[in-house]
C-alpha atoms as a PDB file:
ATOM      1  CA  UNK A   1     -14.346 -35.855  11.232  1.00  0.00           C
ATOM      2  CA  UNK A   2     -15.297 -32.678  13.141  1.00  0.00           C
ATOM      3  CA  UNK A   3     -18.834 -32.290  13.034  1.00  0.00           C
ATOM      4  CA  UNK A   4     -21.247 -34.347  11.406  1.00  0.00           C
ATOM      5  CA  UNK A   5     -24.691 -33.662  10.754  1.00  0.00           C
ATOM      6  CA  UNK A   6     -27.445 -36.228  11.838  1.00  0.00           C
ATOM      7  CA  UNK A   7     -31.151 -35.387  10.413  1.00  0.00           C
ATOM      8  CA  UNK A   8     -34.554 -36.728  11.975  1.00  0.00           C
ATOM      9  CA  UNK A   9     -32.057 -37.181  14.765  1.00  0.00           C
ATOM     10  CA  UNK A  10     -35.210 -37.006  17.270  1.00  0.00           C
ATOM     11  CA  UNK A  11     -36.625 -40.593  15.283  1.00  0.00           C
ATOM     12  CA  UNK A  12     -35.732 -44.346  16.148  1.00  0.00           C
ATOM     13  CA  UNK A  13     -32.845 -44.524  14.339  1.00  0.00           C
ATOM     14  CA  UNK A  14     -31.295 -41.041  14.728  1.00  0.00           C
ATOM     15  CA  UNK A  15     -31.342 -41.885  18.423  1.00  0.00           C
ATOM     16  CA  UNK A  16     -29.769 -44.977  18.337  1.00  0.00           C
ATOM     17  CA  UNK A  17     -26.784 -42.964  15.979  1.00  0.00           C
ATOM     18  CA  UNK A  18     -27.103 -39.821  18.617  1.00  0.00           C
ATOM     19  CA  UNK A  19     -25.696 -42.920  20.843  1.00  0.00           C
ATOM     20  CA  UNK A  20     -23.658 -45.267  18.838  1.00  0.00           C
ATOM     21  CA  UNK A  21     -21.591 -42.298  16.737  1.00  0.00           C
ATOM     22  CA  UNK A  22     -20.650 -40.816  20.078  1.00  0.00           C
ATOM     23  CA  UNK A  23     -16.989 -40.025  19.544  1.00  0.00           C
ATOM     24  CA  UNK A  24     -16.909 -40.591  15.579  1.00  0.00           C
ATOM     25  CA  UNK A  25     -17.197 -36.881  15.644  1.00  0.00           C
ATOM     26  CA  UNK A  26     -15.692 -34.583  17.543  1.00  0.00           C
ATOM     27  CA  UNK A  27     -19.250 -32.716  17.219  1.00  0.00           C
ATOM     28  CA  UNK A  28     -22.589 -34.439  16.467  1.00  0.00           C
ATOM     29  CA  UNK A  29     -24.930 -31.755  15.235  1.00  0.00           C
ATOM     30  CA  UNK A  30     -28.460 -33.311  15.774  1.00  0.00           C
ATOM     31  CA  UNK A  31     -31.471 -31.884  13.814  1.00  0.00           C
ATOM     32  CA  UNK A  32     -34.887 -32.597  13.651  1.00  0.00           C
ATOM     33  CA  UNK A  33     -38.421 -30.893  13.902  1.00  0.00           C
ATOM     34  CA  UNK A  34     -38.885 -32.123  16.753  1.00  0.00           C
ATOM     35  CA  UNK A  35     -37.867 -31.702  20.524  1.00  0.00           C
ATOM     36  CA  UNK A  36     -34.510 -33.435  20.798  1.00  0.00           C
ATOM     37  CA  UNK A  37     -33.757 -32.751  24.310  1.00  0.00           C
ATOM     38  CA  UNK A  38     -31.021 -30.510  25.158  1.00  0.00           C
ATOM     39  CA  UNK A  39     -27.561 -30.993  24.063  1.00  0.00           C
ATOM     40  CA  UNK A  40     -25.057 -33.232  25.776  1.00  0.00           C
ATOM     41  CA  UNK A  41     -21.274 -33.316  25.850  1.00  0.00           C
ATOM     42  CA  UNK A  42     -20.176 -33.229  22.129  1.00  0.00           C
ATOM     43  CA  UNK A  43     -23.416 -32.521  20.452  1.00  0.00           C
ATOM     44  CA  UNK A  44     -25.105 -29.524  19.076  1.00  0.00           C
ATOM     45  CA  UNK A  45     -28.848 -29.408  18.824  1.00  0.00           C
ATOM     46  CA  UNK A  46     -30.353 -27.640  15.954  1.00  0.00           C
ATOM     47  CA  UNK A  47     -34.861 -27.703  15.399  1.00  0.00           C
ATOM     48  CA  UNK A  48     -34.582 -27.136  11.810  1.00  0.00           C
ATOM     49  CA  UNK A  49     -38.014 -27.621   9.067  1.00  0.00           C
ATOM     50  CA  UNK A  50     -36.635 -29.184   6.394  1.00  0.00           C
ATOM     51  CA  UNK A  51     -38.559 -27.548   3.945  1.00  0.00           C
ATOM     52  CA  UNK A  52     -36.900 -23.927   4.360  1.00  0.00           C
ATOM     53  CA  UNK A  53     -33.845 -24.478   2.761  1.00  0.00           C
ATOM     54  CA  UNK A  54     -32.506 -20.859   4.415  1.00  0.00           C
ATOM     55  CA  UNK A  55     -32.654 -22.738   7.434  1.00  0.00           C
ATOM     56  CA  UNK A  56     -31.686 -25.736   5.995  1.00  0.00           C
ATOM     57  CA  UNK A  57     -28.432 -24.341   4.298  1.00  0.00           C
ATOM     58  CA  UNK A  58     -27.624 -22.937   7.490  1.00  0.00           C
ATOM     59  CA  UNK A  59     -28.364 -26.181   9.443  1.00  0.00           C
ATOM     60  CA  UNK A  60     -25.188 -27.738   7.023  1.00  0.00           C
ATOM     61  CA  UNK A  61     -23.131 -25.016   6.766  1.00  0.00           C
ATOM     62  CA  UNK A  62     -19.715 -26.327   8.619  1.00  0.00           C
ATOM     63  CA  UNK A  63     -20.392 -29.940   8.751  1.00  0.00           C
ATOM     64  CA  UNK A  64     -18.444 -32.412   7.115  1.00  0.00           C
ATOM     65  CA  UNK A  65     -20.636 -34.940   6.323  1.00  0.00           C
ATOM     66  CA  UNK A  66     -24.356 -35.522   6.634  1.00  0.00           C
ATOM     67  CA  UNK A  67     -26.375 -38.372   7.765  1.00  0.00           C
ATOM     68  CA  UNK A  68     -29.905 -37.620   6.199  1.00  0.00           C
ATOM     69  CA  UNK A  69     -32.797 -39.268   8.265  1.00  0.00           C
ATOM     70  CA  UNK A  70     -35.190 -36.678   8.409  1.00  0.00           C
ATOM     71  CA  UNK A  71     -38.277 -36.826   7.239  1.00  0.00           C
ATOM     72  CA  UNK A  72     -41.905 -38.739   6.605  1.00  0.00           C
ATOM     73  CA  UNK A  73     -40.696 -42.634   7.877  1.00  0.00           C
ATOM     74  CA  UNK A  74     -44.565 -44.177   6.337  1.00  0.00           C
ATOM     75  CA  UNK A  75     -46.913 -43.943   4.257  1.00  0.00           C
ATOM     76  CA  UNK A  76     -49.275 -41.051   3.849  1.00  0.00           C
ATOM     77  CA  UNK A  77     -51.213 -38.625   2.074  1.00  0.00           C
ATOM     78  CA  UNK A  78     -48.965 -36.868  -0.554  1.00  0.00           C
ATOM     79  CA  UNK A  79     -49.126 -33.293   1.428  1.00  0.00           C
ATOM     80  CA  UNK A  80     -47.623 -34.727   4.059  1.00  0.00           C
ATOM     81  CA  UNK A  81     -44.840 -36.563   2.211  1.00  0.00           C
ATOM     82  CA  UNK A  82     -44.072 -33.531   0.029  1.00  0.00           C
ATOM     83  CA  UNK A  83     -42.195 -31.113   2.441  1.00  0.00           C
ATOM     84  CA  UNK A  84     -39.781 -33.255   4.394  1.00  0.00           C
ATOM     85  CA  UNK A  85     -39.112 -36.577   2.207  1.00  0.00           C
ATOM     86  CA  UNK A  86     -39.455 -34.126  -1.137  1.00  0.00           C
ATOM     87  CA  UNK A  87     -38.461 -30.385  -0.758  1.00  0.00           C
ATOM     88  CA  UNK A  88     -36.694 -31.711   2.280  1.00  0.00           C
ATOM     89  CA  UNK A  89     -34.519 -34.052   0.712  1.00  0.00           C
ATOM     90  CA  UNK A  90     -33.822 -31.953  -1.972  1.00  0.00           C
ATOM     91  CA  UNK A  91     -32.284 -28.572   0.165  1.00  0.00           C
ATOM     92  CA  UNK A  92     -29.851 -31.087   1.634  1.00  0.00           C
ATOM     93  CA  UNK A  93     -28.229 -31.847  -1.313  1.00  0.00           C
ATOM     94  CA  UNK A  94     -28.454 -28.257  -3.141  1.00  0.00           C
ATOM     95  CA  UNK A  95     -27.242 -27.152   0.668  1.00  0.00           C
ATOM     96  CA  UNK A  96     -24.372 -29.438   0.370  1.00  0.00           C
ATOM     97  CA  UNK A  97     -23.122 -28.281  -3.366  1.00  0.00           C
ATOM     98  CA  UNK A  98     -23.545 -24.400  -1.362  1.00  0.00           C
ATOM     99  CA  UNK A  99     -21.812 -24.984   1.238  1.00  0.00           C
ATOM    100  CA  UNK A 100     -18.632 -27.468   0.613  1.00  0.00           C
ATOM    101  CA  UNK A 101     -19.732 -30.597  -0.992  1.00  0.00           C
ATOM    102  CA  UNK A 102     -20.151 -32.599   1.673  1.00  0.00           C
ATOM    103  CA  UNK A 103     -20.729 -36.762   1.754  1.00  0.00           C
ATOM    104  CA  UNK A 104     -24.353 -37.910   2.091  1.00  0.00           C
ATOM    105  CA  UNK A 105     -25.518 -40.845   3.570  1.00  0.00           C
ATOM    106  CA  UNK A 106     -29.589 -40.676   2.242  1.00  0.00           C
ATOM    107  CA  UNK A 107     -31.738 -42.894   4.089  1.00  0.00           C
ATOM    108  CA  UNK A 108     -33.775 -44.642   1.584  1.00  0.00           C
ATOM    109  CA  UNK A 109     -36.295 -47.726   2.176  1.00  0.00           C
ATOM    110  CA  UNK A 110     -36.446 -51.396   0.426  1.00  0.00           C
ATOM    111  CA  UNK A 111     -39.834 -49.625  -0.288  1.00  0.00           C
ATOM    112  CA  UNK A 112     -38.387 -48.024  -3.289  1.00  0.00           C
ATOM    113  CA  UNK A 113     -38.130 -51.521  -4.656  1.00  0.00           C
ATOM    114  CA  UNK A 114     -41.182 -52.848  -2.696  1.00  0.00           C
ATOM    115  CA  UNK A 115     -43.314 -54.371  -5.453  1.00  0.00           C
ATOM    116  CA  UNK A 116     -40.520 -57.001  -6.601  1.00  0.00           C
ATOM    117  CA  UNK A 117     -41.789 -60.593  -5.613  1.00  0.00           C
ATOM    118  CA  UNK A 118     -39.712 -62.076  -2.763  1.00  0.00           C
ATOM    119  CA  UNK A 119     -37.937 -65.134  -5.175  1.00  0.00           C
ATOM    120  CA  UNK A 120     -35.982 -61.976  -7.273  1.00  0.00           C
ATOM    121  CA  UNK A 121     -32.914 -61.878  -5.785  1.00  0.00           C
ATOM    122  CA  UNK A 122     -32.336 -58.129  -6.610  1.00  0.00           C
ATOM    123  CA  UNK A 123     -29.021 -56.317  -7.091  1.00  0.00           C
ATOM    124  CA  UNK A 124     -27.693 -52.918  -8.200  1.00  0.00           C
ATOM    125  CA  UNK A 125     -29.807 -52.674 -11.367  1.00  0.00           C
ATOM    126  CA  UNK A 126     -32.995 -53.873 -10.156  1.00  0.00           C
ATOM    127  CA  UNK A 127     -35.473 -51.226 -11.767  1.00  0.00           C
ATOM    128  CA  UNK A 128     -37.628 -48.888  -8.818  1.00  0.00           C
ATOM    129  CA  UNK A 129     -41.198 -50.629  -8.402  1.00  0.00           C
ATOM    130  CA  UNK A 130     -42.204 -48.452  -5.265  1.00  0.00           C
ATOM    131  CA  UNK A 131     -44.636 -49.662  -2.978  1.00  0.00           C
ATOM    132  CA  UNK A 132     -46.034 -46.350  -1.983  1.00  0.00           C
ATOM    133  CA  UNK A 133     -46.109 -42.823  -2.112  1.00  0.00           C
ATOM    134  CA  UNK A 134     -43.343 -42.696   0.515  1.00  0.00           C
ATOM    135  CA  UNK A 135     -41.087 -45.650  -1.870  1.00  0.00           C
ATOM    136  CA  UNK A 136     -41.600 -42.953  -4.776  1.00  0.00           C
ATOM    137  CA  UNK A 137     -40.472 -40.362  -2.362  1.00  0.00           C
ATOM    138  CA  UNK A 138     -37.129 -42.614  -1.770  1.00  0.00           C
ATOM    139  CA  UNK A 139     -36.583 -43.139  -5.676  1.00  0.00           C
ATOM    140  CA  UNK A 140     -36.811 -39.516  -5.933  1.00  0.00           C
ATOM    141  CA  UNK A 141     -34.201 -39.362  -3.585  1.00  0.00           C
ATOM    142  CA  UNK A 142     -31.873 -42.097  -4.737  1.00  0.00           C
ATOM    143  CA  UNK A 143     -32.330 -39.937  -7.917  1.00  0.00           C
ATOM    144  CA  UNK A 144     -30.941 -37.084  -6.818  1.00  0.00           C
ATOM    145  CA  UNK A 145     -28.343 -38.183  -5.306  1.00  0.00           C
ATOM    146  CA  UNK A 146     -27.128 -39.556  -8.746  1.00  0.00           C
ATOM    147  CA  UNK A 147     -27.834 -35.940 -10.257  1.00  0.00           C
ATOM    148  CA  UNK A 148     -25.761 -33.923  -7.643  1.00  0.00           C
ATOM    149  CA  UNK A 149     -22.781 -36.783  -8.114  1.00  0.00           C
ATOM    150  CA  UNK A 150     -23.074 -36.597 -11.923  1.00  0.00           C
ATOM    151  CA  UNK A 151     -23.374 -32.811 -12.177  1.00  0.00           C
ATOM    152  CA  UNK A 152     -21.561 -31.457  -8.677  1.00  0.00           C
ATOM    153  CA  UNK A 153     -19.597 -34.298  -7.899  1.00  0.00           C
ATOM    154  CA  UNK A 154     -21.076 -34.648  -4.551  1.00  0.00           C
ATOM    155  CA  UNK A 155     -20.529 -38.304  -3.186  1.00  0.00           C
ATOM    156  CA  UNK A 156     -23.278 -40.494  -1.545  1.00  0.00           C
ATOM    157  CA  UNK A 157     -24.293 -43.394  -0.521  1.00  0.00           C
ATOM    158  CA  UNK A 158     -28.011 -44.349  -0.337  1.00  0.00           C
ATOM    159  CA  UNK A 159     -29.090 -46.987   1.868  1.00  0.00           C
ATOM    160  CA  UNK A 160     -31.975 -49.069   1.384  1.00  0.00           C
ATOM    161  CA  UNK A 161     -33.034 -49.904   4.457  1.00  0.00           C
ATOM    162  CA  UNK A 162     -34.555 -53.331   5.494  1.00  0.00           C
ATOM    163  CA  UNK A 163     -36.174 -53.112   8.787  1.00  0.00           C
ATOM    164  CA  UNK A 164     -34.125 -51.795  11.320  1.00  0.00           C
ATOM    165  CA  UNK A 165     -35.437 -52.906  14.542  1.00  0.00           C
ATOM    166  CA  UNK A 166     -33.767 -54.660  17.950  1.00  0.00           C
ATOM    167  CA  UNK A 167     -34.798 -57.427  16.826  1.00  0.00           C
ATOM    168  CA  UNK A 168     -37.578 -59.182  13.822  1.00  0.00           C
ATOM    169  CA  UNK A 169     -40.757 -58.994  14.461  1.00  0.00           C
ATOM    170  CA  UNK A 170     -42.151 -61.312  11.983  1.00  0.00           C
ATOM    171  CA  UNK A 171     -40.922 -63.549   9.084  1.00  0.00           C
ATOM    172  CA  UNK A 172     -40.568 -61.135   6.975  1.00  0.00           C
ATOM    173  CA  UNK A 173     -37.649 -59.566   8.885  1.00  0.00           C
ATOM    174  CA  UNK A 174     -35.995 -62.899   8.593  1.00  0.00           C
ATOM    175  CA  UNK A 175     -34.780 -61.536   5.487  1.00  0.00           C
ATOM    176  CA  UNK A 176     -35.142 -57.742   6.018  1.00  0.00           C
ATOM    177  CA  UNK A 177     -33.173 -57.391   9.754  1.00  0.00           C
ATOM    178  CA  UNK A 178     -30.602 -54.752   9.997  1.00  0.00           C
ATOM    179  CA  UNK A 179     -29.205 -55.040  13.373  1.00  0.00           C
ATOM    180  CA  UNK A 180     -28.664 -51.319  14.996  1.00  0.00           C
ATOM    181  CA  UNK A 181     -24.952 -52.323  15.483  1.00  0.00           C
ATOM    182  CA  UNK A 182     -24.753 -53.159  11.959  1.00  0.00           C
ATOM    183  CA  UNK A 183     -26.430 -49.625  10.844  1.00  0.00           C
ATOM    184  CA  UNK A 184     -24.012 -48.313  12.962  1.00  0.00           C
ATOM    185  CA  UNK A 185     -21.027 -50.007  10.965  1.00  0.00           C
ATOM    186  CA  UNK A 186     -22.435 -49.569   7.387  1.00  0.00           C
ATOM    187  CA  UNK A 187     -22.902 -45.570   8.210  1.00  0.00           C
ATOM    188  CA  UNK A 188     -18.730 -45.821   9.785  1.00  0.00           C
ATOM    189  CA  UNK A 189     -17.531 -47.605   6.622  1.00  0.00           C
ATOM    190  CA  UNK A 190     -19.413 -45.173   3.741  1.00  0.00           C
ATOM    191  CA  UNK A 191     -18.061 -41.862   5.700  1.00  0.00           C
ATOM    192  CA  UNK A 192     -14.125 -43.711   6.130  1.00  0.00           C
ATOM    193  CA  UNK A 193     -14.452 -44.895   2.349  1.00  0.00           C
ATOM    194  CA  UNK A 194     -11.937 -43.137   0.636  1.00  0.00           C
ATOM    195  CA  UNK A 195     -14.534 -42.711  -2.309  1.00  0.00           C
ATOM    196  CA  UNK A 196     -18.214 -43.390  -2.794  1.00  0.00           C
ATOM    197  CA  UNK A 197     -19.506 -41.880  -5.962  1.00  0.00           C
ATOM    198  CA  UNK A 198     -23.382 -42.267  -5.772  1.00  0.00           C
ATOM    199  CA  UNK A 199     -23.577 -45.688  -4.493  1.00  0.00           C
ATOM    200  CA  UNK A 200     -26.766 -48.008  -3.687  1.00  0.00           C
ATOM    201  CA  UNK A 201     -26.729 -50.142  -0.235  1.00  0.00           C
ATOM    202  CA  UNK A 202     -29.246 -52.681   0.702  1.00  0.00           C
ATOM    203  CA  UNK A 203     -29.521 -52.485   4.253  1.00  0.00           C
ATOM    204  CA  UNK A 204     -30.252 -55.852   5.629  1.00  0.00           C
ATOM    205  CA  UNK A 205     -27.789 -57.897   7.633  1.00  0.00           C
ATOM    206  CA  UNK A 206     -26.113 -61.191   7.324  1.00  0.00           C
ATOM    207  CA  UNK A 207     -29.343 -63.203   7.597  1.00  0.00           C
ATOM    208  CA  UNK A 208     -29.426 -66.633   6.161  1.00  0.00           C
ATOM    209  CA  UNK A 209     -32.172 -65.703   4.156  1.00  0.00           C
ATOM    210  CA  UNK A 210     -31.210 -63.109   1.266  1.00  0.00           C
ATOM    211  CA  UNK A 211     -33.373 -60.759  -1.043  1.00  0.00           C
ATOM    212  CA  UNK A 212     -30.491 -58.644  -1.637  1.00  0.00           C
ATOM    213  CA  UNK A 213     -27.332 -58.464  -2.990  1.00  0.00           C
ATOM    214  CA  UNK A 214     -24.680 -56.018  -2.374  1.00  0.00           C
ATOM    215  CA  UNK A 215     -21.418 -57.747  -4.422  1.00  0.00           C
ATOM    216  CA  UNK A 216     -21.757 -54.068  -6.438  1.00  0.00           C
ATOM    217  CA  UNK A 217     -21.055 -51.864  -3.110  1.00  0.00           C
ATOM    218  CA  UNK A 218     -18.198 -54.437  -1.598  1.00  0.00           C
ATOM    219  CA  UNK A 219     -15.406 -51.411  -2.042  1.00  0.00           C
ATOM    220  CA  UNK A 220     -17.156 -50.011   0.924  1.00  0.00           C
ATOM    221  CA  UNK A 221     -15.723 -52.439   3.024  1.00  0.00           C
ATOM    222  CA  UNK A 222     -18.721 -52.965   4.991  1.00  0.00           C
ATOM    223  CA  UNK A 223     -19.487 -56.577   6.699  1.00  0.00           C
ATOM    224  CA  UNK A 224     -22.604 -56.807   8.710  1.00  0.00           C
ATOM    225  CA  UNK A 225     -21.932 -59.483  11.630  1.00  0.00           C
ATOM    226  CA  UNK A 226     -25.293 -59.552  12.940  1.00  0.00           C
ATOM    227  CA  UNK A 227     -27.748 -62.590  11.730  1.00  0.00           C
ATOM    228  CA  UNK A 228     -31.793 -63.023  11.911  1.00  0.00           C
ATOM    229  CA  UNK A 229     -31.397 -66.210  12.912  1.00  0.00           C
ATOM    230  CA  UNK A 230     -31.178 -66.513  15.721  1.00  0.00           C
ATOM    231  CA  UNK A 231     -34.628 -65.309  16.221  1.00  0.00           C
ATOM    232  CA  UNK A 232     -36.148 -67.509  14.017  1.00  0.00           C
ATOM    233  CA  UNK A 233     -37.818 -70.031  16.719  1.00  0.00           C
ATOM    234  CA  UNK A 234     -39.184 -67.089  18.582  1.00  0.00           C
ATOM    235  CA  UNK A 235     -40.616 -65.418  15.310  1.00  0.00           C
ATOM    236  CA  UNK A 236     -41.880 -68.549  13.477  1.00  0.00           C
ATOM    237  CA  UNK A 237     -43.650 -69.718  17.294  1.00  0.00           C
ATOM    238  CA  UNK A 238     -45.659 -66.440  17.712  1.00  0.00           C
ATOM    239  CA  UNK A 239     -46.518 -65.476  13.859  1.00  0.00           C
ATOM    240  CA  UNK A 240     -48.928 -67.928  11.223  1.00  0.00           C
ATOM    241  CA  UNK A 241     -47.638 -69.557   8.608  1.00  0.00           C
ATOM    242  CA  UNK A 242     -47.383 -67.333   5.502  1.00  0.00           C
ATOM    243  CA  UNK A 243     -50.378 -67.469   2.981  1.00  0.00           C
ATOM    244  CA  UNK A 244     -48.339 -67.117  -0.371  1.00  0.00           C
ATOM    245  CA  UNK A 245     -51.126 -65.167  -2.010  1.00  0.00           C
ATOM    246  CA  UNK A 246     -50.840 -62.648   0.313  1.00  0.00           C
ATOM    247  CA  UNK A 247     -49.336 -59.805  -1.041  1.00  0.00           C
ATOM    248  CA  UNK A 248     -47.737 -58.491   1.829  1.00  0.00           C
ATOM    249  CA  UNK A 249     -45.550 -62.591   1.554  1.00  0.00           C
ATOM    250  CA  UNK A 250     -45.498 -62.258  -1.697  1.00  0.00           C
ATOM    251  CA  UNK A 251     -43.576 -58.614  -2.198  1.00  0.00           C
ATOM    252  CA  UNK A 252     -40.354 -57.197  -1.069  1.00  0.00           C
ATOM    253  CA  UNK A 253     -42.587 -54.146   0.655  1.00  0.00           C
ATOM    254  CA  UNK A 254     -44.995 -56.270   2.967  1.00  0.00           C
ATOM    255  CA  UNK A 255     -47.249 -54.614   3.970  1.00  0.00           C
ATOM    256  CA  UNK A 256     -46.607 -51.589   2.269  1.00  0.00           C
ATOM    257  CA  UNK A 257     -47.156 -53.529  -0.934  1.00  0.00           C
ATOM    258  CA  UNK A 258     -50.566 -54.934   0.199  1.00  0.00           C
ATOM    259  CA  UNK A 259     -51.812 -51.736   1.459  1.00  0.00           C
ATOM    260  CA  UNK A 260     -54.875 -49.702  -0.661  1.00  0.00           C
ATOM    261  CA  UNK A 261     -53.699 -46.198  -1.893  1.00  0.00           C
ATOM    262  CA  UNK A 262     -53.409 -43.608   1.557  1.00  0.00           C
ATOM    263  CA  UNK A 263     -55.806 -41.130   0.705  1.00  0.00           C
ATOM    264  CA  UNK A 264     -58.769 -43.642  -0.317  1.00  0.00           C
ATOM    265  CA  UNK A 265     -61.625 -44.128   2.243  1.00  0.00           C
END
């Protein structure tokens, strides 16, 4: 690949690909709204709103493919959700059909499926139940992405991301853990796929406990190697035992799930 385009490259996980995709590229072209530092070796920096799509169009124009982090990462009001994870999300894709059809790897949240209860094992064709404003902002997404495949034959691959993190925080990420090396191989093996279509990905690593399964997305040829478990001692010894009624144990979203609406007092 020569140049591949990393949004919200200035957030948690767009730093840890600024590092880890190093060489994948010939030329990383790292955009955000935010102060990225200045370019190193290999890179190309690019501040870039995503809710102008001029500037977005131009932002895409010569990549190859796109890794699309940018945007709102939480919950909060709807204003604030609307431009990046919304307009934003959507001048990617309509940049991509402009400018050469590239592959997009959408960054999209178990949050879009946040209010299933934790004993569904869920698959491909487990229906949305967001968890939030910022879940409904990552259907939305997943959606288009199937639109601009269906109509524009523009491939995809949107990942539903557990909680990428060093390491779990809590018990919850027992089940939820992506390991950054692990992020790092599932975004390798959907760009050196030799097809995608629109394709779903639960993001979670090879933790002993499962809430998701990705049987459907196998012909990626991804195989996370990194496990929860080995944190479980350290986890289970500084966290409570879970109160089942809680609906932040009892949901897919955690927290988000347990959370009042944002913009309530």
């Amino acid at each position: 690949m020569r140049r591949l385009l990393i949004t919200g490259a200035a957030g948690a996980l767009g730093s840890v690909l600024r590092e880890s995709l190093k060489g994948y590229a010939d030329v990383l072209r790292l955009s955000d709204i935010a102060d990225m530092g200045a370019a190193r070796e290999g890179e190309e920096v690019v501040q870039c709103d995503l809710g102008d799509f001029d500037a977005v169009r131009g932002l895409v124009d010569g990549t190859d493919g796109i890794v699309h982090l940018g945007g709102v990462s939480r919950e909060g009001a709807f204003e604030a959700i609307l431009n990046a994870n919304f307009r934003g999300t959507y001048h990617i894709f309509e940049a991509a059909r402009q400018t050469g059809k590239q592959r997009v790897l959408f960054a999209s949240s178990n949050h879009a499926i946040g209010f299933h209860e934790r004993e569904d094992r869920l698959g491909k064709d487990a229906p949305y139940r967001a968890d939030s404003i910022y879940g409904v902002s990552k259907c939305y997404g997943e959606i288009m992405a199937r639109y601009y495949f269906d109509k524009f034959g523009i491939e995809s691959v949107s990942v539903r991301i557990g909680s990428c993190f060093p390491e779990p925080r809590d018990r919850r990420m027992l089940a939820t853990w992506l390991s950054y090396a692990d992020f790092t191989s599932l975004v390798k093996a959907m760009f050196d796929a030799a097809r995608t279509g629109a394709a779903m990905v639960y993001g979670a690593s090879d933790n002993k406990e499962q809430w998701w399964d990705n049987g459907h997305a196998a012909f990626l040829g991804w195989h996370p190697q990194d496990s929860a478990e080995g944190f479980r001692a350290k986890v289970e010894a500084a966290t409570p035992e879970p109160d089942w009624q809680d609906p932040a144990v009892r949901y897919h979203g955690g927290s988000f799930a347990a959370a009042g609406h944002f913009e309530d007092d």
